[in-house]
Protein backbone atom coordinates (compact mmCIF):
# COMPACT_ATOMS: atom_id res chain seq x y z
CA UNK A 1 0.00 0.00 0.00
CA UNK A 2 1.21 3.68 -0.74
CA UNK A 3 -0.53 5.56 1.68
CA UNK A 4 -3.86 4.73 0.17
CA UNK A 5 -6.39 2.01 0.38
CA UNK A 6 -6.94 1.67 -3.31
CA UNK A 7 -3.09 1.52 -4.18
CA UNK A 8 -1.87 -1.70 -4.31
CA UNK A 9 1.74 -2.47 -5.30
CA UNK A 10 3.24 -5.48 -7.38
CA UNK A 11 7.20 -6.34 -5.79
CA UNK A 12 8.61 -9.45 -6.95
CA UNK A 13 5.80 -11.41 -5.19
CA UNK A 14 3.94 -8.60 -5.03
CA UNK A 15 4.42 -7.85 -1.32
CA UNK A 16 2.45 -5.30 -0.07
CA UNK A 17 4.06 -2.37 2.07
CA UNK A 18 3.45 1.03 3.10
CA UNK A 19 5.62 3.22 0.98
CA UNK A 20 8.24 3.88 3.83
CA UNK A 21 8.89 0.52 3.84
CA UNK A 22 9.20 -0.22 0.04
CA UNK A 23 11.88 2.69 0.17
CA UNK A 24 13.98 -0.15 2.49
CA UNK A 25 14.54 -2.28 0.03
CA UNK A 26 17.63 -1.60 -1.15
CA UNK A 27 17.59 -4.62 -3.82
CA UNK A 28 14.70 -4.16 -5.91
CA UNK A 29 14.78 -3.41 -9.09
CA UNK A 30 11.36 -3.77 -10.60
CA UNK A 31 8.12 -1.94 -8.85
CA UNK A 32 4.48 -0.87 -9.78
CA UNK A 33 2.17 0.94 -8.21
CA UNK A 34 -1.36 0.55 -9.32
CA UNK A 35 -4.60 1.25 -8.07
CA UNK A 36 -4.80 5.16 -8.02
CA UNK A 37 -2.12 5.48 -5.54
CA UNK A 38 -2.81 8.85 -5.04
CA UNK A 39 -1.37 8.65 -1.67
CA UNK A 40 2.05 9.14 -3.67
CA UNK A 41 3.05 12.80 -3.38
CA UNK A 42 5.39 15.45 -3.34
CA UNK A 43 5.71 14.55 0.60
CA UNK A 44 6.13 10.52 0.19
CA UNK A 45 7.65 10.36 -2.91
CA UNK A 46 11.24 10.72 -0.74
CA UNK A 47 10.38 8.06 0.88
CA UNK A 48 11.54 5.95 -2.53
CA UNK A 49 14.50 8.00 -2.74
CA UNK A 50 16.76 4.97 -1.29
CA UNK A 51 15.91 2.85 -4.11
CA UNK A 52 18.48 3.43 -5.98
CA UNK A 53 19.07 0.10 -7.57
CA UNK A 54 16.09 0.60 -9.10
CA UNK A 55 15.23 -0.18 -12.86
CA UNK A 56 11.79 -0.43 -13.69
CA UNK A 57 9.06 1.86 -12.07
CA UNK A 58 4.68 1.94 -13.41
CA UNK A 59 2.78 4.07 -11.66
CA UNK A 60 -1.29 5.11 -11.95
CA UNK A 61 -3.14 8.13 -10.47
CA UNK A 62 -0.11 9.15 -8.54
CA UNK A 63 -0.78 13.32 -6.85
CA UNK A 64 2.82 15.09 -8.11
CA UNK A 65 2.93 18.85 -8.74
CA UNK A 66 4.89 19.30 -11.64
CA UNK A 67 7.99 20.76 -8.89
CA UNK A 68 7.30 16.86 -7.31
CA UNK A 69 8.49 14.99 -10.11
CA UNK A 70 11.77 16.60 -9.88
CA UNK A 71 11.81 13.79 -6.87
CA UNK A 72 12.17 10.85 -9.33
CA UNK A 73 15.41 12.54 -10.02
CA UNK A 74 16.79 10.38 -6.84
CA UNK A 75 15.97 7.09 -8.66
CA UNK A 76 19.34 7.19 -10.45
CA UNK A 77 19.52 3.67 -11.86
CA UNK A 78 15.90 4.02 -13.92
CA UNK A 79 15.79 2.24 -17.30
CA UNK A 80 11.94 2.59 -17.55
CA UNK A 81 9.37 4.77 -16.25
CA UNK A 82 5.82 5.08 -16.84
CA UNK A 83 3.08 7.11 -15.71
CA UNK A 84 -0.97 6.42 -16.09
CA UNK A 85 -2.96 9.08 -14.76
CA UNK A 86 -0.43 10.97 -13.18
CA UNK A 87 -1.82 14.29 -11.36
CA UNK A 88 -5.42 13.31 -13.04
CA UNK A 89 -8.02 16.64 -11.80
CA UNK A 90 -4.90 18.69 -10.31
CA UNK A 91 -4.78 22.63 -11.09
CA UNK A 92 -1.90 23.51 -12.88
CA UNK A 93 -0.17 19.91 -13.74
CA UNK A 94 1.15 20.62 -17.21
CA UNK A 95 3.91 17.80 -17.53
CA UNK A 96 7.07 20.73 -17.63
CA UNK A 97 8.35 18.66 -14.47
CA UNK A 98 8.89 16.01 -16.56
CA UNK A 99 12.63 17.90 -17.51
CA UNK A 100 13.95 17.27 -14.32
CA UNK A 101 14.01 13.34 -15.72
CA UNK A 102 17.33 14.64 -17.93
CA UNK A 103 19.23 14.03 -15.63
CA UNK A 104 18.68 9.95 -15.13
CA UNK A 105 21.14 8.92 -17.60
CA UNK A 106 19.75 5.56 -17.89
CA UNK A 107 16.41 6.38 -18.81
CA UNK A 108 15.65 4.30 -22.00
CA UNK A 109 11.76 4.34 -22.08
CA UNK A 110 9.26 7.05 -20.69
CA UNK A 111 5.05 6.47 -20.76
CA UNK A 112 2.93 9.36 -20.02
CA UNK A 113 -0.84 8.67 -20.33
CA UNK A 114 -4.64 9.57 -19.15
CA UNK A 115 -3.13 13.62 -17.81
CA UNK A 116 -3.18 17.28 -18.58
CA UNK A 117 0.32 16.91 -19.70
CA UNK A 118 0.53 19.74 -22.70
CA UNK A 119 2.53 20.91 -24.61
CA UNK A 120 4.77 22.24 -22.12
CA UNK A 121 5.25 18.48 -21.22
CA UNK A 122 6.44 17.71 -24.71
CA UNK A 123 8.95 20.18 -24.43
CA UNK A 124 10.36 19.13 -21.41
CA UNK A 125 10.31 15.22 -22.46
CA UNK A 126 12.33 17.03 -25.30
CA UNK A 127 14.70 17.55 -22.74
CA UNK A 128 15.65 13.62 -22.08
CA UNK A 129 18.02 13.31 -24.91
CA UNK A 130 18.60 9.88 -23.74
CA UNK A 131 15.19 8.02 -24.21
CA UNK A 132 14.86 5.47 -27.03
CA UNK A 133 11.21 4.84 -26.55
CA UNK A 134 8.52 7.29 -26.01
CA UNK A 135 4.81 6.64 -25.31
CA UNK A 136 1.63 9.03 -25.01
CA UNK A 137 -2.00 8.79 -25.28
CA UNK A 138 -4.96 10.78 -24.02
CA UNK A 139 -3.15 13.98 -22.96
CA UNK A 140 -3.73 17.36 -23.76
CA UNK A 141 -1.06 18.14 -26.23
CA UNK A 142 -1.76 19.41 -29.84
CA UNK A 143 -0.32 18.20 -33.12
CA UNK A 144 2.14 21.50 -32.88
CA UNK A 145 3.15 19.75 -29.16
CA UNK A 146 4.98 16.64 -31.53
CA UNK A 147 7.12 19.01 -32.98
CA UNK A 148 9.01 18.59 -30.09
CA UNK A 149 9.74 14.57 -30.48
CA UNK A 150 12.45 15.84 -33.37
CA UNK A 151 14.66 16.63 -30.61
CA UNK A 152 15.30 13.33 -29.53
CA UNK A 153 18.14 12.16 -31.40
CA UNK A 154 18.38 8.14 -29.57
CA UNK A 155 14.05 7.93 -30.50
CA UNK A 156 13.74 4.12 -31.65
CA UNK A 157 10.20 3.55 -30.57
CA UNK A 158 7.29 5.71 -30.72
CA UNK A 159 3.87 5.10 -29.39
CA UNK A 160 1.68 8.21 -30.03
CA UNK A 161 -2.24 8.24 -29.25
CA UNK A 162 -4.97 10.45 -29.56
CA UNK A 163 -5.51 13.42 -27.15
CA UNK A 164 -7.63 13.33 -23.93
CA UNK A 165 -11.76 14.24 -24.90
CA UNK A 166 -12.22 17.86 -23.58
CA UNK A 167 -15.64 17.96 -21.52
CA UNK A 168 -15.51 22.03 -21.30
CA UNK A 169 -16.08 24.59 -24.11
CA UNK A 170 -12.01 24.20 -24.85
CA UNK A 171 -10.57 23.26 -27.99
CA UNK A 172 -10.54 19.43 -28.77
CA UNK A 173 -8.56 19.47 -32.33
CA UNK A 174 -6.56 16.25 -32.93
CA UNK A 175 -3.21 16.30 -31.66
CA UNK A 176 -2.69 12.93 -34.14
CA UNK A 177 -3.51 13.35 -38.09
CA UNK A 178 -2.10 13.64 -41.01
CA UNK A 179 0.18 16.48 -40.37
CA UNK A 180 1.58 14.37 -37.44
CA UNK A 181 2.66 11.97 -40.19
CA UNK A 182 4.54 14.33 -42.02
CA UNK A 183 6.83 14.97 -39.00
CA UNK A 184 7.41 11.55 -37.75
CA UNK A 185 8.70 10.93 -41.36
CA UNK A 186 11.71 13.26 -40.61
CA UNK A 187 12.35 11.29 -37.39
CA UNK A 188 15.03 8.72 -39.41
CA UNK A 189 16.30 7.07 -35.70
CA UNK A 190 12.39 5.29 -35.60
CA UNK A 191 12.45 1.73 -35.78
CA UNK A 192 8.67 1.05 -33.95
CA UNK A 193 5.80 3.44 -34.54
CA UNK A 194 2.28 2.68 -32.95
CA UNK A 195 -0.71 4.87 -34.01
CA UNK A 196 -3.91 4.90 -32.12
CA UNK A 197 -7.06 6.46 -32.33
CA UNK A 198 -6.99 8.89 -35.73
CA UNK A 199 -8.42 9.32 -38.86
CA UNK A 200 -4.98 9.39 -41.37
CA UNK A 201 -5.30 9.22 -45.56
CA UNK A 202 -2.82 6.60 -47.18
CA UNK A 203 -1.43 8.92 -48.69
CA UNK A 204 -0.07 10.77 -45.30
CA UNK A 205 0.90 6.77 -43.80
CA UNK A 206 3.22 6.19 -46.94
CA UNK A 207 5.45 9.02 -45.92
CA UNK A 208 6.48 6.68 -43.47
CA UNK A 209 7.79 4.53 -46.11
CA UNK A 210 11.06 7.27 -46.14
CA UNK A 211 12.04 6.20 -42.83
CA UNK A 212 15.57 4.31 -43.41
CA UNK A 213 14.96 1.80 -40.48
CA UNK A 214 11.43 1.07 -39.98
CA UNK A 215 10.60 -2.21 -39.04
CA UNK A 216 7.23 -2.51 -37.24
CA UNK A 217 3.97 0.00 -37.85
CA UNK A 218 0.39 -0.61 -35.60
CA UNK A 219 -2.02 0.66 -36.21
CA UNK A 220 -4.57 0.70 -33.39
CA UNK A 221 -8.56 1.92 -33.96
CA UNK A 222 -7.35 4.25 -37.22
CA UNK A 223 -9.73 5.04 -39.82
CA UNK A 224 -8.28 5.04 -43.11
CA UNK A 225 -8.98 7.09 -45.91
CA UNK A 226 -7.65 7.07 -49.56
């Protein structure tokens, strides 16, 4: 448990501890957190600051300020990080925080997903020179936002999805169409690329056909048009 009754945790055999505890065990290299632990904040993240053999950390509905995630930071062996619903409903999350991850230089692969993260997120993932594989879905930044995956000169994998369904009388124009297409075809390190959830034209998916060393496309619930 992390300081929240709907927060379970998986731990090798998935043990179940209070997040002081889980910061005691020195070993571990692999941990998720599911469940909407929003009991994980800005005052217990520190308490997973000893885990520093760390590889692999999932988290959902965690309660960071954007300041907060600056805190992951202490995690300094991190290969992969992922984050579902991060700061879901919290005033003023915008995903800039997510710079402070430049400085894990281990950090391979990065998920963001179900958050305001905007595009001031996308310009601060811009910021992890290091990642090789970058997922997003149902966020809140626009097709100008993935201008900012061209600065990521290691990107071998790319999983972009559809923007989050806007409820209020704010914009809700596609951050993935065909213009997306044209700029992932510049992106020559790609090797993966998952789409999900768009309406694209053929003619905008063969563009991908220029990239030198693409080996796998998905397409996920796209509508295809000549």
């Amino acid at each position: 448990m992390v300081s929240s009754p709907r927060c379970s945790s998986k731990i090798a055999r998935s043990w179940a501890l209070p997040s002081s505890g889980i910061g005691q065990l020195k070993e571990l290299k692999s941990l998720t957190l599911n469940g909407q632990c929003r009991g994980l904040t800005d005052e217990t993240l520190p308490y997973l600051s000893g885990l520093t053999k760390l590889e692999e950390l999932a988290t959902d509905g965690i309660q960071v300020t954007d300041a907060g995630l600056a805190g992951f930071a202490a995690l300094t062996n991190l290969r992969s990080l992922s984050f579902f619903h991060p700061s879901f409903g919290m005033q003023g999350f915008d995903g800039s925080g997510f710079a402070a991850l430049k400085s894990l230089a281990r950090l391979e692969r990065l998920t963001i997903a179900g958050t305001p993260f905007d595009d001031k997120g996308m310009v601060a993932v811009a910021q992890i020179a290091q990642l090789q594989d970058f997922r997003t879905w149902h966020t809140y930044q626009s097709s100008a936002g993935n201008e900012s995956l061209a600065k990521l000169p290691k990107l071998k994998s790319l999983w972009l999805g559809q923007r989050l369904r806007r409820y209020d009388v704010g914009s809700n124009a596609a951050s993935l169409d065909d213009s997306t297409l044209a700029l992932l075809a510049k992106l020559t390190t790609l090797e993966t690329v998952t789409l999900d959830e768009a309406r694209l034209s053929l003619a905008a998916l063969r563009q991908l056909q220029e990239l030198p060393r693409l080996r796998k496309l998905e397409l996920r619930r796209i509508d295809k048009s000549p």
